[in-house]
Protein backbone atom coordinates (compact mmCIF):
# COMPACT_ATOMS: atom_id res chain seq x y z
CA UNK A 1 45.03 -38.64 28.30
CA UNK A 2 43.57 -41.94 28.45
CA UNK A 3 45.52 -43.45 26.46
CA UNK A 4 48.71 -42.66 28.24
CA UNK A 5 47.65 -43.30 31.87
CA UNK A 6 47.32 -46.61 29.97
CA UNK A 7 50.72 -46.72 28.46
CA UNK A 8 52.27 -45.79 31.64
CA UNK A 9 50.04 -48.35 33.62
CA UNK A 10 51.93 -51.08 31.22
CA UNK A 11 55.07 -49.34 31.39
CA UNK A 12 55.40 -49.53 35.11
CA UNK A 13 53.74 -52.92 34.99
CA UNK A 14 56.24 -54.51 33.23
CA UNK A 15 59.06 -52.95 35.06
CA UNK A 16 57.50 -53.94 38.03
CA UNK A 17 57.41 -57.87 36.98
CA UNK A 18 61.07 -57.25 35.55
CA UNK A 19 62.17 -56.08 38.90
CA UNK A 20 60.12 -59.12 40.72
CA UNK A 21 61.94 -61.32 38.19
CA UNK A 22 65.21 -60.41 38.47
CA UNK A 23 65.15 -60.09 42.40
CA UNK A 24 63.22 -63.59 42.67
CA UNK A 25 66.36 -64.76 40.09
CA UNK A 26 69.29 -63.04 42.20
CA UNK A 27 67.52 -64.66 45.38
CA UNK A 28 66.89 -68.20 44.44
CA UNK A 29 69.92 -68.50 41.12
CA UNK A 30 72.44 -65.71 41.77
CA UNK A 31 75.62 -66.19 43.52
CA UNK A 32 75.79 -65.98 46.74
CA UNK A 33 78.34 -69.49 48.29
CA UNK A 34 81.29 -67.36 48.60
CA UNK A 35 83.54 -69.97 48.59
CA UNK A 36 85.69 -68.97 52.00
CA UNK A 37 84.99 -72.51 53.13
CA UNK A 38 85.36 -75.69 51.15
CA UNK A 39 83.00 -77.75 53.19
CA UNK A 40 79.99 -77.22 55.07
CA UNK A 41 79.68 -79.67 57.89
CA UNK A 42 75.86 -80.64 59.32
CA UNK A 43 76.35 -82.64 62.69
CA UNK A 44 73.73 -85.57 63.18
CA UNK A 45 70.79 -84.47 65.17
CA UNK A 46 71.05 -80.68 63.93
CA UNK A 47 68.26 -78.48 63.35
CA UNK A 48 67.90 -75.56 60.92
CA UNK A 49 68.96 -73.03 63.49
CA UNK A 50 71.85 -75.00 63.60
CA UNK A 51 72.77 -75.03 60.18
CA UNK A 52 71.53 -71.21 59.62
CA UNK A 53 74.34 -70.51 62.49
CA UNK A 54 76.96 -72.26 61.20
CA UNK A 55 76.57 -70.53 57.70
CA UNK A 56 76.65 -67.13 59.53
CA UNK A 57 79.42 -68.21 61.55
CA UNK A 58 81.32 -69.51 59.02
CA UNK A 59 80.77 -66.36 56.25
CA UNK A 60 79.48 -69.16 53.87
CA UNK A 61 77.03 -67.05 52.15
CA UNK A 62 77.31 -63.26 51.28
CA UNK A 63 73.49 -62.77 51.74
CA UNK A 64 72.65 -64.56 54.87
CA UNK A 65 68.87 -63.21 54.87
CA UNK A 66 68.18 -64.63 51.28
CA UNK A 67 69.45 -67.64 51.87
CA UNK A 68 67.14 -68.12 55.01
CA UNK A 69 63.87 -66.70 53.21
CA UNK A 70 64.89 -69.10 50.50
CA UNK A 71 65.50 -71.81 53.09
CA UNK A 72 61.78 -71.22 54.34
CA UNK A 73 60.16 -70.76 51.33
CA UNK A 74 61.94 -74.22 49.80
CA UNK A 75 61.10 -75.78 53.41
CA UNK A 76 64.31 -76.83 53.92
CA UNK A 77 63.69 -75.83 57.99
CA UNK A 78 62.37 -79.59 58.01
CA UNK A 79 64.42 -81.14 55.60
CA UNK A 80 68.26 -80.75 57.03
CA UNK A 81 70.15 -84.54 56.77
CA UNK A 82 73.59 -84.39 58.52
CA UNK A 83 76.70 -84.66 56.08
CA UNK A 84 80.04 -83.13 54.68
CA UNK A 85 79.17 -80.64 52.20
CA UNK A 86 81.10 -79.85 49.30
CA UNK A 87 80.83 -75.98 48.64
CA UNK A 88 81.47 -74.50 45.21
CA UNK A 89 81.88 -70.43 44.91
CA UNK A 90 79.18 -68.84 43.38
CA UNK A 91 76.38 -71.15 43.90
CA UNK A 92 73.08 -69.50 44.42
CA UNK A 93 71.15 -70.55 47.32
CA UNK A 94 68.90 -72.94 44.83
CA UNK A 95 71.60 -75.21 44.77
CA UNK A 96 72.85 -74.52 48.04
CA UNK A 97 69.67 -75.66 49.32
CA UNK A 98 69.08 -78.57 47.00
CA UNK A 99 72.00 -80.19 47.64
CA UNK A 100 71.55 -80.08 51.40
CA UNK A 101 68.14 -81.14 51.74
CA UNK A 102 68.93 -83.86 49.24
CA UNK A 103 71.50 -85.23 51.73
CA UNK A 104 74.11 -85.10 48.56
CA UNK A 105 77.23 -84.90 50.79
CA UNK A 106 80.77 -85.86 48.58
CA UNK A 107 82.38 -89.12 50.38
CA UNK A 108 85.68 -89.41 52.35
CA UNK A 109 88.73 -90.98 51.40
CA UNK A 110 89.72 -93.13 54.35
CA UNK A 111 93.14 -94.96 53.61
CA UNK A 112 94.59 -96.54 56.58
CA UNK A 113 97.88 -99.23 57.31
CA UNK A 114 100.12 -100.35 60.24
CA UNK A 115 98.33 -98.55 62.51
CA UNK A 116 100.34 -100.04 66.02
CA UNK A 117 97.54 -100.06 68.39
CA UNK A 118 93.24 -99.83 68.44
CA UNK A 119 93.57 -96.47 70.23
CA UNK A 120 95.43 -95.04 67.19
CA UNK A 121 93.46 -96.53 65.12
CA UNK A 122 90.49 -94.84 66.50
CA UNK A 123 91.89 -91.97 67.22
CA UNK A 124 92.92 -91.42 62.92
CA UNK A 125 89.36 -92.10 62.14
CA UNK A 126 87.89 -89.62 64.38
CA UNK A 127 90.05 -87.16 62.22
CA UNK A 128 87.76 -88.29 59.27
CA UNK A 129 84.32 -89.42 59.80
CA UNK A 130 81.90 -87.50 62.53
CA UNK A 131 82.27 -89.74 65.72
CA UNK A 132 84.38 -89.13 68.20
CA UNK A 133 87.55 -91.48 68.93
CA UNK A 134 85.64 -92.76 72.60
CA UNK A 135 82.68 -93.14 70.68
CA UNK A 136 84.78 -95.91 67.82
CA UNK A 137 87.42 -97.17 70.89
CA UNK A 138 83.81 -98.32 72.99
CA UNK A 139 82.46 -99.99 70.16
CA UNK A 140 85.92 -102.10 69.54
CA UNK A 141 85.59 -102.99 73.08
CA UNK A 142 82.19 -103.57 73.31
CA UNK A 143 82.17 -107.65 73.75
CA UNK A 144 78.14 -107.45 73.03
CA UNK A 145 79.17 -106.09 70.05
CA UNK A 146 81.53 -107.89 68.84
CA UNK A 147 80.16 -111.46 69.35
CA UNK A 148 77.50 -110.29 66.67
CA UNK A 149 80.80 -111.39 64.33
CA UNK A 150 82.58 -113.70 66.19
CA UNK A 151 85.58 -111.70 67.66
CA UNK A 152 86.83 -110.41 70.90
CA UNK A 153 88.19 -107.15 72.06
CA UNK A 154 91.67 -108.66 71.61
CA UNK A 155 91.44 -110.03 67.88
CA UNK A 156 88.96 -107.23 66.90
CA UNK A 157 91.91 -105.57 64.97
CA UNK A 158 91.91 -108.44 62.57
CA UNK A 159 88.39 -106.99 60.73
CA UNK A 160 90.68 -103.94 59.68
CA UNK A 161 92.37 -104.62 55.91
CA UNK A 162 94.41 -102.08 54.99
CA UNK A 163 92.61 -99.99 51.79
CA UNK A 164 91.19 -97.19 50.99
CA UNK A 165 87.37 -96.93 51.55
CA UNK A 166 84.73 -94.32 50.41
CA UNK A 167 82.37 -93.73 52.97
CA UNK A 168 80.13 -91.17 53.98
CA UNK A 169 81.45 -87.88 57.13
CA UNK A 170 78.00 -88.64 59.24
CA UNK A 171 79.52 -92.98 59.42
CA UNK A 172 78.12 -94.02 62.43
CA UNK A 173 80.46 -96.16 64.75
CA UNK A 174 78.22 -99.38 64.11
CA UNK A 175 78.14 -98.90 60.27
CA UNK A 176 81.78 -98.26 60.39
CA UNK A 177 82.64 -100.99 61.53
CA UNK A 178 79.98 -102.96 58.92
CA UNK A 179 81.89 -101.93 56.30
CA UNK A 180 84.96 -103.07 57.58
CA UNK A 181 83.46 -106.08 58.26
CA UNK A 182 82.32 -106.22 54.55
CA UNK A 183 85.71 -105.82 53.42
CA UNK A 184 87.28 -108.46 55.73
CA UNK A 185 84.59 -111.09 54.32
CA UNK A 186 85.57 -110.03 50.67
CA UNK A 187 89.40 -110.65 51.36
CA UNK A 188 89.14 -114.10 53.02
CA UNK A 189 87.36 -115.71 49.80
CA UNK A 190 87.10 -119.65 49.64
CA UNK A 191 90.66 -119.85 48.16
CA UNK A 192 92.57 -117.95 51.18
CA UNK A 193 90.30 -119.63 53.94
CA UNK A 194 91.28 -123.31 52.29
CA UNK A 195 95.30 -121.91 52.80
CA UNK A 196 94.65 -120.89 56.11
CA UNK A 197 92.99 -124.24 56.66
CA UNK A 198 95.85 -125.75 55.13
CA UNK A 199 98.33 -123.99 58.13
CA UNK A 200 96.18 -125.03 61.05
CA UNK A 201 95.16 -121.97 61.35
CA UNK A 202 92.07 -119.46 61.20
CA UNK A 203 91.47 -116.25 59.31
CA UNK A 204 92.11 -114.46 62.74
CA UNK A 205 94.94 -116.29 63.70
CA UNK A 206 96.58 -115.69 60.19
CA UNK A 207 96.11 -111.95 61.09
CA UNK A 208 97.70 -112.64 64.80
CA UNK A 209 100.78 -114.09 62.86
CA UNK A 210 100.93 -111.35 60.14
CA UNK A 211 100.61 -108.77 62.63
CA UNK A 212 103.89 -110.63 64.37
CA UNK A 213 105.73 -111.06 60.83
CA UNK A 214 104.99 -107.74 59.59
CA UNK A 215 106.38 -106.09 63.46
CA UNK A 216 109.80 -108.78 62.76
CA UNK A 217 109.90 -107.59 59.03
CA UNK A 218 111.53 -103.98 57.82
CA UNK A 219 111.35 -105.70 54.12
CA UNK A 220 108.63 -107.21 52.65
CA UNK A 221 110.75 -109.73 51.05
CA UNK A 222 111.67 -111.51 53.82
CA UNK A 223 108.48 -112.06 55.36
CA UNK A 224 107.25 -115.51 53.48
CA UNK A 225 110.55 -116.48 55.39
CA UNK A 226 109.81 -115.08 58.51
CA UNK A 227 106.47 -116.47 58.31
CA UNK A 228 107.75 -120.26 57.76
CA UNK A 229 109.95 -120.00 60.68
CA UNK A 230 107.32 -118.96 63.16
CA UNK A 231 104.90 -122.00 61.71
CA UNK A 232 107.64 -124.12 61.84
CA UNK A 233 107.92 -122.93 65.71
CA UNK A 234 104.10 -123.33 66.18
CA UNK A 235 104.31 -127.20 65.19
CA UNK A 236 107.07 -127.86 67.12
CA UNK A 237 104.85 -126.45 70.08
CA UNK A 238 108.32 -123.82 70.94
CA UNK A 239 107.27 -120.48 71.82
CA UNK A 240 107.91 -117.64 69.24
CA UNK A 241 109.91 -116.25 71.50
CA UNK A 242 109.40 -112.80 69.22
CA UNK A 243 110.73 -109.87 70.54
CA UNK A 244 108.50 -107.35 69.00
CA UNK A 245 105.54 -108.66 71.32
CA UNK A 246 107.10 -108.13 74.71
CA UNK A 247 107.67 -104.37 73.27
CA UNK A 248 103.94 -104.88 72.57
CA UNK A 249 103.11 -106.52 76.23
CA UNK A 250 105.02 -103.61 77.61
CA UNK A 251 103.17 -100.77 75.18
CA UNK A 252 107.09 -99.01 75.50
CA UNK A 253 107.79 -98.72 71.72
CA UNK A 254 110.94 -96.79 72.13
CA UNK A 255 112.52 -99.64 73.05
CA UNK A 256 115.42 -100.58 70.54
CA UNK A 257 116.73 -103.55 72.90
CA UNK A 258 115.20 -106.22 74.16
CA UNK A 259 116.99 -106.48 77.54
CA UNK A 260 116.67 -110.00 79.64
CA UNK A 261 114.51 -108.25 82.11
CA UNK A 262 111.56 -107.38 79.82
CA UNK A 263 111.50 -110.94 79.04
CA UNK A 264 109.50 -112.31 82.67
CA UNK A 265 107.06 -109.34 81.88
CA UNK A 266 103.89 -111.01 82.80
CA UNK A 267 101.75 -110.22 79.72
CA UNK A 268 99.75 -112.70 77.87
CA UNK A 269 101.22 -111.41 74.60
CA UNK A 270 104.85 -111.97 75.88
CA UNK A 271 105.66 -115.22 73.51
CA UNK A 272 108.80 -115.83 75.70
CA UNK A 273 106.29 -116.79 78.49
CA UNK A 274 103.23 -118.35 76.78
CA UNK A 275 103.35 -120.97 73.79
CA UNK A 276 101.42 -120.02 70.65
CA UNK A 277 100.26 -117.29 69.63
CA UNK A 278 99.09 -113.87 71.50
CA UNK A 279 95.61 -113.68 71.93
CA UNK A 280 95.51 -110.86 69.46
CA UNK A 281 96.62 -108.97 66.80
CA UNK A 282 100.13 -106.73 67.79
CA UNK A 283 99.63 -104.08 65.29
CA UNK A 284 97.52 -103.69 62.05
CA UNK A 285 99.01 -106.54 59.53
CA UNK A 286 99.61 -105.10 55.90
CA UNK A 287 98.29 -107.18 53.61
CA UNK A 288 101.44 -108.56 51.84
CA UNK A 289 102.05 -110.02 55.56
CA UNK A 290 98.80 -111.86 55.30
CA UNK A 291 99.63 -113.08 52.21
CA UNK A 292 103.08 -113.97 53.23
CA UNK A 293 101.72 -116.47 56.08
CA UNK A 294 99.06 -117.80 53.75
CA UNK A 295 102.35 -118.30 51.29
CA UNK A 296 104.48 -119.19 53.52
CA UNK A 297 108.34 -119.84 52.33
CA UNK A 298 109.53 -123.97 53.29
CA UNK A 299 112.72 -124.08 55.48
CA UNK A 300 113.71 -125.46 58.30
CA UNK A 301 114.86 -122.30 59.98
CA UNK A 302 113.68 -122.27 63.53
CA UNK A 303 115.69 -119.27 65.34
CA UNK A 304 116.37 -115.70 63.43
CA UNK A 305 118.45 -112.49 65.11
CA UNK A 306 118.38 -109.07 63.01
CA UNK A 307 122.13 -108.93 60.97
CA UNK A 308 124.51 -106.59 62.50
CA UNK A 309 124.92 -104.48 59.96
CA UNK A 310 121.49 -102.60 60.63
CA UNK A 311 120.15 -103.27 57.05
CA UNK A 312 116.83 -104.42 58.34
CA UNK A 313 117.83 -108.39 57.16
CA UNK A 314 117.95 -110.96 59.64
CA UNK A 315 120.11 -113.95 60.05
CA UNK A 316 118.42 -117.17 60.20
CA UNK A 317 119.86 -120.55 61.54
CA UNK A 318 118.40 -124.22 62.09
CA UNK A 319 119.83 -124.57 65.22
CA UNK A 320 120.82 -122.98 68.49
CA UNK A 321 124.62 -122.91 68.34
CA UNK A 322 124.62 -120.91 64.96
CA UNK A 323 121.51 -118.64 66.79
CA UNK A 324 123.90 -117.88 69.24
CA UNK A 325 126.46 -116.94 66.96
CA UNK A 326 124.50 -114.81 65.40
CA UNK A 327 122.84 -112.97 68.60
CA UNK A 328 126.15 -112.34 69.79
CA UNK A 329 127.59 -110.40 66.25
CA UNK A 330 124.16 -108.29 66.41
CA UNK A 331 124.96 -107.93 70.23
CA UNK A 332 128.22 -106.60 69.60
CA UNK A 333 126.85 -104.62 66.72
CA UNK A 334 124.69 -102.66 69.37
CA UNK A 335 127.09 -102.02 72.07
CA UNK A 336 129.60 -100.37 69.98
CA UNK A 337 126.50 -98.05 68.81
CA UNK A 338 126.07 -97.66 72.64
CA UNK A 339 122.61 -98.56 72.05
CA UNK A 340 121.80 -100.08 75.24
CA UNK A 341 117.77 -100.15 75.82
């Protein structure tokens, strides 16, 4: 009788640490991520109860109450790091937790060109990285800021070279913007700053040209072209007379015509008014534009109109009476389209 109160003793104490095996297994290494979101996003400053809510909110977990005993017992409660999570299904709440309290978040692609203005620029980020578009615009026109690196709230737009970047979800505004900065010193090595040196010209005044060139230019191939004509302008000390920056000065970019009357708009980026350039940056310059100013092509072309057969080509002339020819076919071109603003 002994013997099997004995047996039975063993018997249930075995199935007893089979039982605690298997449900400390299913708890900490069975599945339980089911996989109905692909990301689980932790805001900066957010606690645990935070987190716990979102995963309930969010049906991220089939077992909700394992996944916060295991939470507590891995003390994760005082571990949480804000990030973009990348979610797998299946994964038990081991990994789950791991991963979080590790802060091993999967990084953004952020790829980014011709962007027109700094509140669409801001505005597109927002989309990918955690701050808010107020919270990037402020910083871009925060003149404390920005002195740190020698710009203004005008040429600020320069520091942006279109790429694509990895960086992290949680990117604060101020670290964005260090990276960008990063970037901009890599492109302007020794050999494109001795160019620019070689124009009269600074890195941010080659991007206040480009930006000009690459508004003038539907095709790439034309802008070395378009870029010798407006140096050739800027030596001569003639205005650039450029049409695309009184559409800028106005901020009305349906405009298709450049009427007389937008041409007195008092704007310090209208370059039928002022001589030289505008004080910043008219949209994001693509870096073949860049390039194109630093390479500039050598004519003696000083006036250009767009061709009047709307292939995106302009005429160019050395002189004003064959400008004037040329404005008046493109003229012509647009009234019998009736396109008349």
């Amino acid at each position: 009788m002994t013997k099997k109160i004995i047996i039975a003793l063993v018997v249930v104490l075995i199935l007893s640490l089979g039982l605690t095996g298997v449900f400390y297994y299913l708890r900490y290494y069975g599945p339980n991520v089911t996989g109905k979101q692909e990301y689980l996003y932790i805001h900066t400053g957010a606690t645990y109860a935070d987190v716990y809510k979102t995963i309930q909110d969010k049906g991220i977990v089939k077992d909700t109450a394992s996944f916060n005993v295991s939470a507590h017992n891995m003390k994760y409660i005082n571990r949480v790091k804000p990030g973009r999570y990348h979610l797998h299904a299946g994964m038990g709440n081991r990994r789950l937790i791991n991963m979080l309290a590790s802060g091993s978040q999967e990084p953004i692609q952020l790829s980014f060109h011709n962007l027109r203005l700094k509140e669409d620029f801001a505005g597109f980020v927002s989309k990918k990285i955690e701050p808010d578009s107020v919270s990037i615009l402020r910083l871009l026109d925060s003149d404390q800021f920005l002195q740190q690196y020698g710009f203004t709230r005008d040429n600020v737009y320069s520091v942006f070279i279109p790429n694509t970047y990895q960086l992290y979800w949680n990117t604060t505004p101020e670290k964005f913007f260090k990276r960008m900065y990063a970037n901009y010193e890599k492109f302007w090595t020794p050999e494109r700053k001795q160019q620019a040196k070689e124009i009269n010209l600074t890195p941010v005044e080659v991007s206040v040209l480009a930006s000009v060139v690459d508004a003038e230019a539907l095709h790439d191939d034309e802008m070395p072209t378009i870029a010798g004509l407006y140096l050739n302008r800027l030596k001569k000390g003639m205005k650039l007379e450029s049409d695309p920056t009184v559409i800028f000065a106005l901020h009305d970019f349906t405009i298709r015509r450049v009427l007389n009357r937008y041409l007195s708009y008092n704007s310090p980026y209208n370059t039928y008014l002022h001589t030289g350039l505008p004080p910043g940056p008219i949209m994001m310059p693509s870096v073949n534009a860049l390039d194109a100013v630093l390479n500039y092509k050598k004519t003696d072309y000083i006036y250009m109109c767009a061709k009047e057969d709307f292939s995106g080509y302009h005429n160019f002339a050395t002189n004003q009476a064959d400008h004037l020819i040329n404005a008046r076919k493109f003229q012509q071109a647009l009234n019998e389209r009736n396109i008349k603003k």
